[in-house]
Protein backbone atom coordinates (compact mmCIF):
# COMPACT_ATOMS: atom_id res chain seq x y z
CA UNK A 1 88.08 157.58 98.12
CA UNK A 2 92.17 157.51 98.09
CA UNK A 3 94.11 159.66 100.82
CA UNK A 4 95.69 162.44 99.85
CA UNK A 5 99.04 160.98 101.95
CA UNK A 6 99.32 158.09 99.42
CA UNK A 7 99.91 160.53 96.37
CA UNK A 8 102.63 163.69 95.77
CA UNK A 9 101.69 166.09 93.72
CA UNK A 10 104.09 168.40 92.05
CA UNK A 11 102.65 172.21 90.64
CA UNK A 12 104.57 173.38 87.69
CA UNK A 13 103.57 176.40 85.40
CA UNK A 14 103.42 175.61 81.38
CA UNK A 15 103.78 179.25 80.55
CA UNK A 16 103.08 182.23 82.78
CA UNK A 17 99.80 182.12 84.28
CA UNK A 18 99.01 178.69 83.11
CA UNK A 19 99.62 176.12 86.27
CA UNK A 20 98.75 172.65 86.45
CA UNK A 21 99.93 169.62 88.56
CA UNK A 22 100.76 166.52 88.20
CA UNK A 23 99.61 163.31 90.66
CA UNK A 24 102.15 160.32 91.43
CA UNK A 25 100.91 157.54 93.72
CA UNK A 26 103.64 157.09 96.42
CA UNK A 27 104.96 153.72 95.89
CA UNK A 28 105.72 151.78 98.89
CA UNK A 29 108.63 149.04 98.76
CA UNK A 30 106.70 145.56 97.33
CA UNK A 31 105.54 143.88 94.42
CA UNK A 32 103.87 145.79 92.02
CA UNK A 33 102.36 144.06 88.64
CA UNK A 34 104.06 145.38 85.44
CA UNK A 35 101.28 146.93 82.94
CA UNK A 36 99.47 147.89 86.08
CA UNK A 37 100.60 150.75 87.90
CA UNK A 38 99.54 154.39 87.42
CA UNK A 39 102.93 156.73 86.57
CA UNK A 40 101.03 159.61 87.17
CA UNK A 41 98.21 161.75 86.15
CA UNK A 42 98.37 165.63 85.39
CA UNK A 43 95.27 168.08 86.04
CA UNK A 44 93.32 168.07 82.87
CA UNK A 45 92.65 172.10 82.76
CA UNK A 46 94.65 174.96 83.57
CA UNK A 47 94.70 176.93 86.66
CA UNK A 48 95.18 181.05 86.79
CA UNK A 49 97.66 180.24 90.39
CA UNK A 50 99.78 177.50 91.48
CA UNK A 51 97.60 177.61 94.41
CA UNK A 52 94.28 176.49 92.08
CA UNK A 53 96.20 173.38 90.59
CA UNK A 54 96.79 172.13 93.79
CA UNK A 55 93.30 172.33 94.83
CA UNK A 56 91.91 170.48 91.10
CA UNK A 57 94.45 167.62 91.79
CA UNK A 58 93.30 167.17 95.47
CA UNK A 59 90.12 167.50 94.46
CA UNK A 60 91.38 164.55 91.69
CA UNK A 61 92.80 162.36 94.29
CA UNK A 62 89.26 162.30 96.82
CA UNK A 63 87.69 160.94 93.88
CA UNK A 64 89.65 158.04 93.13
């Protein structure tokens, strides 16, 4: 199960009423192996609030 410290996630709303949000690991200074690393990942469904996006992509994150 990831922590939801180790990500940001960013709400945005595709058209009114329509939120989702999108997931980006925080990347620490280091090596990191080209092909490899996850950009991010955006909430598959919509939400009715910007408040219900934020809940599906935490809920997203715990089950990594």
């Amino acid at each position: 199960m990831a922590n939801l410290s180790e990500f940001s996630i960013v709400t945005y709303e595709r058209r009114p009423g329509y939120w989702r949000a999108a997931i980006t690991p925080i990347r620490r200074s280091g090596i990191f192996i080209p092909g490899k690393t996850i950009s991010s990942v955006v909430t598959p469904d919509d939400a009715a609030s910007e408040s219900d996006a934020k809940f599906a992509a935490e809920k997203i994150v715990r089950k990594m």
